[in-house]
Protein backbone atom coordinates (compact mmCIF):
# COMPACT_ATOMS: atom_id res chain seq x y z
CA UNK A 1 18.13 -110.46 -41.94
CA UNK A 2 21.68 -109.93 -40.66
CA UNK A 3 22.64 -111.99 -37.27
CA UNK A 4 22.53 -110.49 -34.11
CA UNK A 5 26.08 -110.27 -33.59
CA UNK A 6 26.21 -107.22 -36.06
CA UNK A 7 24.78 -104.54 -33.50
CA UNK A 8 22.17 -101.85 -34.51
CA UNK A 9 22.85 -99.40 -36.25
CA UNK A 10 25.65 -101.24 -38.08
CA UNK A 11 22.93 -104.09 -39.85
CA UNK A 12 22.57 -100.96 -42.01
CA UNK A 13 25.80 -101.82 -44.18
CA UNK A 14 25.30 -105.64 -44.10
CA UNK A 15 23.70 -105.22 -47.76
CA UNK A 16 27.06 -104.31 -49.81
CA UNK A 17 24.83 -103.91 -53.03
CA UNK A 18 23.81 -100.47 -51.35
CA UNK A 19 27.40 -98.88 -51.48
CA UNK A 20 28.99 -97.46 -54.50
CA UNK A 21 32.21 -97.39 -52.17
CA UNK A 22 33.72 -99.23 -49.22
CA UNK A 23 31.96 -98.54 -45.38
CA UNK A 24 34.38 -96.91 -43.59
CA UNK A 25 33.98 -97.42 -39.88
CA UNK A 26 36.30 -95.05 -37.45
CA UNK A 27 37.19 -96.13 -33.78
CA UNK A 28 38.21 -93.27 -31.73
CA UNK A 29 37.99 -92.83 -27.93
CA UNK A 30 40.08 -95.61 -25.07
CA UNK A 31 39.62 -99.18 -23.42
CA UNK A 32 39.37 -101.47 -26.29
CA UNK A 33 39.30 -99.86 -29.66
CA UNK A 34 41.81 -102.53 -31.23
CA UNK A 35 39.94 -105.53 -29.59
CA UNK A 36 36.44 -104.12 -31.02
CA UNK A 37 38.12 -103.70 -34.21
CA UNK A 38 39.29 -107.12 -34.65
CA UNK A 39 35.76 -108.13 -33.43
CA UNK A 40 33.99 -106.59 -35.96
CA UNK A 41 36.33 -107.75 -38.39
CA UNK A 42 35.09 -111.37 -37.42
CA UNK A 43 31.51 -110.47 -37.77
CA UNK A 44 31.28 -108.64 -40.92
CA UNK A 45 33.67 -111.69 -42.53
CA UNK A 46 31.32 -114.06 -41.31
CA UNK A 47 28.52 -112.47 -42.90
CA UNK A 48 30.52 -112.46 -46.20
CA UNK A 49 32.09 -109.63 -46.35
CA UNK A 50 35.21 -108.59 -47.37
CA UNK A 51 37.03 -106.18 -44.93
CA UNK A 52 40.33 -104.12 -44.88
CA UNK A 53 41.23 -103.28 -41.36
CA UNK A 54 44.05 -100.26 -40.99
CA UNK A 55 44.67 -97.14 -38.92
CA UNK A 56 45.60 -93.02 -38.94
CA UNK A 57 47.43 -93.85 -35.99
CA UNK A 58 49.67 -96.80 -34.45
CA UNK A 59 48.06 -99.53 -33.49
CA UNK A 60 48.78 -103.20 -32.27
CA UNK A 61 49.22 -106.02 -34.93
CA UNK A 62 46.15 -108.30 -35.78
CA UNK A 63 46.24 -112.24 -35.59
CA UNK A 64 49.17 -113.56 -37.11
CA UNK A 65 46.06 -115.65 -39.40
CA UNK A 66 45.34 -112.20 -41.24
CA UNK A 67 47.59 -111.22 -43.64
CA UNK A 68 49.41 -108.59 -43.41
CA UNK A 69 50.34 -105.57 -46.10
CA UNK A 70 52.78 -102.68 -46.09
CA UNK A 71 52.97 -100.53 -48.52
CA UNK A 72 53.70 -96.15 -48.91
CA UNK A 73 49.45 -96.02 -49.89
CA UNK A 74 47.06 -98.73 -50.40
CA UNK A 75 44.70 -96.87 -52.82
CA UNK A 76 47.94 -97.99 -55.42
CA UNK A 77 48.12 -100.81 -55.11
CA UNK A 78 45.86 -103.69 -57.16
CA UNK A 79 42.93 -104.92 -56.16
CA UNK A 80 44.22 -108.29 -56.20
CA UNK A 81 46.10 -108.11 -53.32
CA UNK A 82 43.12 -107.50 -51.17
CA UNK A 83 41.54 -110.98 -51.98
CA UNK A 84 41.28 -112.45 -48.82
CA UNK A 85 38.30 -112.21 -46.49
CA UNK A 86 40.10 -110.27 -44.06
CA UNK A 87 43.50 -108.27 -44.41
CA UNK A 88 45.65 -105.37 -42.44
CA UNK A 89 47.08 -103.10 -44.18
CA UNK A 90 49.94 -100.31 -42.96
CA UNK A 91 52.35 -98.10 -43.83
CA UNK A 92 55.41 -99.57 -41.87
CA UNK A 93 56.56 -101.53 -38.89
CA UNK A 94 57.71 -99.49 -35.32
CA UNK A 95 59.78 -102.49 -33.39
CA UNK A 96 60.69 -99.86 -30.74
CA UNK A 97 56.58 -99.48 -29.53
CA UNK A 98 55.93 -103.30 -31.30
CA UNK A 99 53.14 -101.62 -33.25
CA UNK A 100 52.32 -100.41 -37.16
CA UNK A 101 52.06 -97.34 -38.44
CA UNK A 102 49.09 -96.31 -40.76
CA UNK A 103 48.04 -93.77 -43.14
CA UNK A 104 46.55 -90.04 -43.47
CA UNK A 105 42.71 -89.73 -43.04
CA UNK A 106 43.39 -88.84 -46.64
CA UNK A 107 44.62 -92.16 -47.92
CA UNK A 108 42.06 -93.84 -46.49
CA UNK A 109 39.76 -91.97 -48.47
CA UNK A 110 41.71 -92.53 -51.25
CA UNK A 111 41.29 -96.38 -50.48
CA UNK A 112 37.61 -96.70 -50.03
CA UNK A 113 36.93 -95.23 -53.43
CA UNK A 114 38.68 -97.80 -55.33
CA UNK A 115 35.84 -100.22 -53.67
CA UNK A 116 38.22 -103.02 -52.90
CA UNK A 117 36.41 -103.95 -49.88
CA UNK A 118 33.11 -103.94 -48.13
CA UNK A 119 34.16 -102.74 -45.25
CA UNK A 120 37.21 -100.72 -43.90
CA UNK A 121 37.27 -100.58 -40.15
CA UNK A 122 39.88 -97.96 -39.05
CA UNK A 123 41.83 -97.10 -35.43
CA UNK A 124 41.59 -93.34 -35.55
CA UNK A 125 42.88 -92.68 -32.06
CA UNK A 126 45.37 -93.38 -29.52
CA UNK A 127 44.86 -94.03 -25.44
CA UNK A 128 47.98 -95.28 -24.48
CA UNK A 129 45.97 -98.29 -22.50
CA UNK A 130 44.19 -96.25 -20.33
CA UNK A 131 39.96 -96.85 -20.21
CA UNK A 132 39.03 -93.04 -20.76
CA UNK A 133 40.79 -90.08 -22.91
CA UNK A 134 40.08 -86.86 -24.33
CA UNK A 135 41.39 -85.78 -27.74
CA UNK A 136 44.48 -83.48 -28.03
CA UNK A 137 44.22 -80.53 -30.87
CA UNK A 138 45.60 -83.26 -33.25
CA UNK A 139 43.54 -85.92 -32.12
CA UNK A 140 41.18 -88.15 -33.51
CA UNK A 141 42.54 -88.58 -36.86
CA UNK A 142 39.25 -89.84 -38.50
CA UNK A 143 38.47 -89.82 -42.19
CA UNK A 144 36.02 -87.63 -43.55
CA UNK A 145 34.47 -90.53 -45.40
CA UNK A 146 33.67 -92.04 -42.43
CA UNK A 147 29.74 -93.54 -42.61
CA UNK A 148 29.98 -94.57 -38.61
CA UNK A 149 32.18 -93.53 -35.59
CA UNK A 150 32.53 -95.54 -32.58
CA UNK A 151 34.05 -94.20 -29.65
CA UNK A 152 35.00 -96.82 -26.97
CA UNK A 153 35.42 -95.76 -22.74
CA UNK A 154 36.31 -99.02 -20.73
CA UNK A 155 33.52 -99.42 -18.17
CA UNK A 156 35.47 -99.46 -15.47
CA UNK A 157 35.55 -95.89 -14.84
CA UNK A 158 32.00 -95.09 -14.69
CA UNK A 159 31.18 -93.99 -11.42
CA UNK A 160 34.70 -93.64 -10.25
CA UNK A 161 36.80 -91.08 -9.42
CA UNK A 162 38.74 -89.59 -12.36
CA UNK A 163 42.55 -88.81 -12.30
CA UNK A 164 45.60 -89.24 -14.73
CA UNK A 165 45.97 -92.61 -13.47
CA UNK A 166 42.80 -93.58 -15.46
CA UNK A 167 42.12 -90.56 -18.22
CA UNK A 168 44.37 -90.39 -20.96
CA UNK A 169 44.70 -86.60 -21.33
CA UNK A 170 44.04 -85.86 -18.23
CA UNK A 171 44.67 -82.25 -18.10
CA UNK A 172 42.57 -81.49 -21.23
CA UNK A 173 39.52 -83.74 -19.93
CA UNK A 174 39.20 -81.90 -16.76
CA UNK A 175 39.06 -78.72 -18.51
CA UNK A 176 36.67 -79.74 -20.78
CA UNK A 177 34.72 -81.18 -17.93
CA UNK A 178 35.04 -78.71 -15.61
CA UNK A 179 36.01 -81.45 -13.13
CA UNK A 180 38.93 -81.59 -10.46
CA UNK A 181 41.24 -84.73 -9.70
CA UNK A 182 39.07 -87.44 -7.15
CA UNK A 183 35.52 -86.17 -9.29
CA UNK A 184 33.47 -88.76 -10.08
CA UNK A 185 32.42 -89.68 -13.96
CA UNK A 186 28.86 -89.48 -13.60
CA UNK A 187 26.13 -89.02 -16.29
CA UNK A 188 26.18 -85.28 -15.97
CA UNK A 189 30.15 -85.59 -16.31
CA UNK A 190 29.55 -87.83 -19.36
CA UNK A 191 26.93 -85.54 -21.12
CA UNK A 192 29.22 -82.26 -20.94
CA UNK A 193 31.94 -84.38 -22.43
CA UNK A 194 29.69 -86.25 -25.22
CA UNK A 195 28.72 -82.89 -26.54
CA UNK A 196 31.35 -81.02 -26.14
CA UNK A 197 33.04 -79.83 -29.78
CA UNK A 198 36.70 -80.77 -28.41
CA UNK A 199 35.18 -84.21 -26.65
CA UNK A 200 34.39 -87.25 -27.18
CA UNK A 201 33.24 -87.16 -30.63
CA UNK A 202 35.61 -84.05 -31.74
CA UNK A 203 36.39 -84.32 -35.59
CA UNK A 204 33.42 -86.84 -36.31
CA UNK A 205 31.92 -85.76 -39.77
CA UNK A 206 27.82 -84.49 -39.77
CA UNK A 207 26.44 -87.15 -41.61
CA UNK A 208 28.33 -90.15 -39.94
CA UNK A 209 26.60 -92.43 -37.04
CA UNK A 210 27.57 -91.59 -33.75
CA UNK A 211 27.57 -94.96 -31.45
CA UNK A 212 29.41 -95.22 -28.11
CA UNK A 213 30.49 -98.52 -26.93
CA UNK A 214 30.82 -99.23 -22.92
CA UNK A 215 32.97 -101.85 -23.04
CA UNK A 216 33.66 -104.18 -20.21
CA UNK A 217 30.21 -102.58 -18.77
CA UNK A 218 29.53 -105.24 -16.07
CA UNK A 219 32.39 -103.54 -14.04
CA UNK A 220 29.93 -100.55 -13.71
CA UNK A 221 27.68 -101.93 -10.78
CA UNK A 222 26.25 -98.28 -9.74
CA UNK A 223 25.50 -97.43 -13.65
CA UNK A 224 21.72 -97.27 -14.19
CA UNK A 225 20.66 -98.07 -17.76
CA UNK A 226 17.81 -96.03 -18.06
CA UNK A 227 19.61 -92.86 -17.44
CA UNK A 228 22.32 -93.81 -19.98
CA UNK A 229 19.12 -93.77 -22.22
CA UNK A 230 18.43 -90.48 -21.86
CA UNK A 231 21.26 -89.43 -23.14
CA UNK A 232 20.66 -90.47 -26.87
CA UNK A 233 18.10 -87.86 -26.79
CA UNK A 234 20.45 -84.72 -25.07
CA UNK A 235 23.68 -85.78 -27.12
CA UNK A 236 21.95 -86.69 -30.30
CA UNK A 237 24.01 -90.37 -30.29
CA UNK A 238 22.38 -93.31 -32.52
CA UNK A 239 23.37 -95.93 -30.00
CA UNK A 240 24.66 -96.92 -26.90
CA UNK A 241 25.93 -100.28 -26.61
CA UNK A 242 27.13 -101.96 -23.45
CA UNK A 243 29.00 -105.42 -23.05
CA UNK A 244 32.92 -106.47 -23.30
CA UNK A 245 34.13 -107.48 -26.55
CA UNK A 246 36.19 -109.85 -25.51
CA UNK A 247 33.30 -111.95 -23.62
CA UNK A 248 30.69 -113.61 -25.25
CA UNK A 249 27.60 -112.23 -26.09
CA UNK A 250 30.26 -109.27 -27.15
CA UNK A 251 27.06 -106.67 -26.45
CA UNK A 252 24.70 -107.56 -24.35
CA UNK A 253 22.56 -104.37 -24.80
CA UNK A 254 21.60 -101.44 -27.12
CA UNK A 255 20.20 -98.59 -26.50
CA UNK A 256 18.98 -97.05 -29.95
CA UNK A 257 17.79 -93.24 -30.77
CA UNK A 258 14.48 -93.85 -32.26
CA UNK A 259 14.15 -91.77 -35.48
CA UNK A 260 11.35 -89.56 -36.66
């Protein structure tokens, strides 16, 4: 049985023999998508697998102890070069922003039918640092191949008033929401935007698992579990998980749809 630290529904591609290609595992949404990443990363090495993390986007560099490739599209290049556990691959270097630039949705495709990894964990959105964000008409860029989406809100907004100091998007959130500037982001707020075709899980493909992560969820006192519960059955998610990636244990709950 996988560990613990591999959270439902994930232990599902812990047994590589059962894909003919590599997992690919989309973050989308704001407050910690790169620091989940590199956490999964950790997890899925430890468990022996070998994992290619990139983006469709920009993202941050990972620890200078992964190595690092550039290259114009990584389904070209030999397997070989993916040997190690871990590795990062992009498409070039932005010193202006300090971050990399990846591929198209495409490419990555392209990439997890040659098989060279187990596991490719991709940063399919931007937030520009804020913990919440809705999706502009180019936004998320997420590969179709994608078996699992994740989208990330930093706890800390939860039962706070909402505002362009703290929503990425601001403009196109409220409309979606239907909420004004100083509105609270309650679970009613929350549903509308889950299921929403332009929200927070625009551009996900039909068959992929839909799991939203709460992370940093202790600073969401006035949060009641149970009624985050109900949502997996009036959004149709696979799993809630709440915790902060960056403490340890990383998720200290799930909340899992029960299937039929």
């Amino acid at each position: 049985m996988p560990p613990a630290n591999i959270p439902e529904p994930l232990t599902q591609f812990c047994d590589g023999s059962l894909n003919s290609s590599s997992v690919v595992i989309s973050l989308i949404g704001a407050g910690g998508k790169t620091s989940t990443l590199f956490w999964l990363a950790r997890q899925f090495s430890l468990l022996g697998k070998k994992v290619i993390i990139t983006t469709t986007t920009r993202m941050y560099l990972p620890d200078k102890n992964i190595p690092l490739l550039m290259c114009c599209d990584p389904a070209h290049l030999p397997a070989a070069v993916f040997a190690s556990p871990i590795c990062a691959c992009y498409s070039a270097w932005q010193p202006s922003s300090g971050k990399v630039r990846g591929f198209l949705p495409q490419q990555v495709d392209a990439l997890a039918q040659r098989h060279y990894a187990d596991i490719i964990l991709v940063e399919a959105d931007g937030s520009r640092g804020l913990p919440l964000k809705a999706p502009a008409l180019h936004e998320p860029c997420i590969p179709v191949s994608s078996r699992c989406v994740i989208a990330v809100t930093g706890g800390q907004v939860l039962a706070r008033p909402l505002g362009p100091d703290n929503v990425h998007r601001w403009p196109i959130f409220a409309s979606i929401t239907k909420i004004k500037r100083g509105d609270k982001a309650d679970i009613a707020v929350l549903e509308h935007f889950i299921r929403h075709p332009a929200g927070m899980f625009k551009n996900v493909p039909l068959d992929a698992q839909r799991i939203w992560l709460i992370n940093r969820f202790s600073q969401s006192e006035n949060f009641i579990t149970n009624k985050l519960s109900a949502l997996l059955i009036s959004t149709g998610l696979d799993a809630i998980w709440l915790g902060a990636v960056r403490e340890f244990p990383p998720i200290k709950n799930v909340l899992q749809r029960q299937r039929n």
